[in-house]
N, C-alpha and C. Protein backbone atom coordinates (compact mmCIF):
# COMPACT_ATOMS: atom_id res chain seq x y z
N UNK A 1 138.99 123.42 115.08
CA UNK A 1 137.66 123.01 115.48
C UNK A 1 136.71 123.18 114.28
N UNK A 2 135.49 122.63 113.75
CA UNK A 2 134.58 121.99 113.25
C UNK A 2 133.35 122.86 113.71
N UNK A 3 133.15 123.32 112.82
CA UNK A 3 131.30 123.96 113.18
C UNK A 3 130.41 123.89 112.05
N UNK A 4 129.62 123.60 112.36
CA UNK A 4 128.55 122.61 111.25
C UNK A 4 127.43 123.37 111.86
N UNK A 5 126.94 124.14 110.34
CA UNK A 5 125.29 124.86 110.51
C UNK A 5 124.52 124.31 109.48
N UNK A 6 123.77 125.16 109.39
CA UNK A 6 122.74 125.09 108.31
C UNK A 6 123.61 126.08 106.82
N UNK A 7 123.36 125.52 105.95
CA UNK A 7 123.57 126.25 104.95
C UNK A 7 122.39 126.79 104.21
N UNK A 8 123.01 128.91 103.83
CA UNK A 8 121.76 129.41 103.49
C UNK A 8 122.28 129.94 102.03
N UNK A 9 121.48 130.93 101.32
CA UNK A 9 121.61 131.44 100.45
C UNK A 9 122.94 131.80 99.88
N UNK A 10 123.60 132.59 100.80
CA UNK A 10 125.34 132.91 100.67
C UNK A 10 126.28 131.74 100.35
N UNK A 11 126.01 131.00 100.92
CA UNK A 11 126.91 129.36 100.61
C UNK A 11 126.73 128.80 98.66
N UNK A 12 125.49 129.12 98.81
CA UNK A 12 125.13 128.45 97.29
C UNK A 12 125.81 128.07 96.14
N UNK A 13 126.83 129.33 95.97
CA UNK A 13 128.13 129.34 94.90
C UNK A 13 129.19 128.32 95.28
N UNK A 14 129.60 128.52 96.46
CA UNK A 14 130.39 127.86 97.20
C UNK A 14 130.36 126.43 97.07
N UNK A 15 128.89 126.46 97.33
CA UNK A 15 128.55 124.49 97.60
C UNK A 15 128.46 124.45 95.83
N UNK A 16 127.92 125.20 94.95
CA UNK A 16 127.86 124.64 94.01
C UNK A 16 129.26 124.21 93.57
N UNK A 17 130.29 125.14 93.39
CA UNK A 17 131.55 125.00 93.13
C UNK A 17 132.57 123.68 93.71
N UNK A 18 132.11 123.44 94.55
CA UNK A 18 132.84 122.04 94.84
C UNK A 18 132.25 120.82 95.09
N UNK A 19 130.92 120.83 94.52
CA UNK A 19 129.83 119.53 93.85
C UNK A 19 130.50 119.10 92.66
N UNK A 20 130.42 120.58 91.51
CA UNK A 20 130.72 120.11 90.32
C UNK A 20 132.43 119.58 90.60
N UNK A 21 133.40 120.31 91.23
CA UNK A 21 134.82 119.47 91.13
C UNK A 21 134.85 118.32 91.90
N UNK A 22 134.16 117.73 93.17
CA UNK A 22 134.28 116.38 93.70
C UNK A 22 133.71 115.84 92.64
N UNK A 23 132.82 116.18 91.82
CA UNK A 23 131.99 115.22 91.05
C UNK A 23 132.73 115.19 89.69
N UNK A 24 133.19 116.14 89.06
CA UNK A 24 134.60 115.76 88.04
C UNK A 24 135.81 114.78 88.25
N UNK A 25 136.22 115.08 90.03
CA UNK A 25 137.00 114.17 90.02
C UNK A 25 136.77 113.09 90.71
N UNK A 26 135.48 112.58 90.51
CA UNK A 26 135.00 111.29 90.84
C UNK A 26 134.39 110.75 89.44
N UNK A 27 134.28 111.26 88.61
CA UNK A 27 133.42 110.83 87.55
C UNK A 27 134.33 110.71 86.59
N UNK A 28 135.66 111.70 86.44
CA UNK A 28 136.02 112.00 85.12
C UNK A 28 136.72 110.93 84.31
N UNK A 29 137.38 109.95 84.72
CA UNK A 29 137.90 109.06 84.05
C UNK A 29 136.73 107.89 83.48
N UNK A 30 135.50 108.05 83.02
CA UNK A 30 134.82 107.50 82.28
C UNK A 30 134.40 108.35 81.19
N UNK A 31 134.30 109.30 81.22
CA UNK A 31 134.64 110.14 80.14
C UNK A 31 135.27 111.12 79.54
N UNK A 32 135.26 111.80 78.54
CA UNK A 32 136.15 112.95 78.08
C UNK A 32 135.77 114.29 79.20
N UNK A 33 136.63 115.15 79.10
CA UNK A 33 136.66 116.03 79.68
C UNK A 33 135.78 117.39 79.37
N UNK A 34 135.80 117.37 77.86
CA UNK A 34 135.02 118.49 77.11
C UNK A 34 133.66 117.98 77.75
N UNK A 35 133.52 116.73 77.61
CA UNK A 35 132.09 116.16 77.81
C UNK A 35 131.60 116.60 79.39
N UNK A 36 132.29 116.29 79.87
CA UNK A 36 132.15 116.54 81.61
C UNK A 36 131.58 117.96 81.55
N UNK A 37 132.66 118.71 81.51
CA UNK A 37 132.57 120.20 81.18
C UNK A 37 131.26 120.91 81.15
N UNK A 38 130.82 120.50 79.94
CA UNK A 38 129.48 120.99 79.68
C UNK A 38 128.47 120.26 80.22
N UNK A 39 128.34 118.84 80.65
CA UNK A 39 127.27 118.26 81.41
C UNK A 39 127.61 119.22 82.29
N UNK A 40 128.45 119.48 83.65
CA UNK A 40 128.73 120.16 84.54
C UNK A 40 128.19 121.73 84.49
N UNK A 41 128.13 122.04 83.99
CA UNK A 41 127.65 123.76 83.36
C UNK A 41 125.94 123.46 83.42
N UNK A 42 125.52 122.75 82.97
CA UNK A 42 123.99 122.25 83.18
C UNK A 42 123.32 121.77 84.10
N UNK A 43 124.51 121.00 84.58
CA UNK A 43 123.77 121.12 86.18
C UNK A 43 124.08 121.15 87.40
N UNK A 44 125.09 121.81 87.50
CA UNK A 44 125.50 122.60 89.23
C UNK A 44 125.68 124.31 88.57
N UNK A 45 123.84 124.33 87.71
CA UNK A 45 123.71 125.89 87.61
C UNK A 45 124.09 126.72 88.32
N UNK A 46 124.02 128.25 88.96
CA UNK A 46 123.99 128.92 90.17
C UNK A 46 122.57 129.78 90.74
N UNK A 47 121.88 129.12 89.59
CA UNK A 47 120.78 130.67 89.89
C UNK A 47 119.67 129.27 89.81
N UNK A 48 120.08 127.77 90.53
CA UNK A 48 119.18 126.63 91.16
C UNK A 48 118.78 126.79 92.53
């Protein structure tokens, strides 16, 4: 079963952490990887 809330403070790491990898592995084959990398580090900060 499926339970869907609100997300609060505690989640934050969490959600950040699998923004930046859906978004690596949706993005990454247009560019290099080093490149990704560090765009990624800039902006799915943790302390946003």
């Amino acid at each position: 079963m499926v339970t869907i809330r609100i997300a609060d403070k505690k989640d934050a790491e969490l959600i950040a952490e699998l923004s930046q990898q859906t978004f690596i592995e949706t993005f990454a084959s247009s560019n290099s990887k080093k490149i990704w990398i560090s765009f990624c580090r800039n902006l799915f900060l943790k302390n946003r």
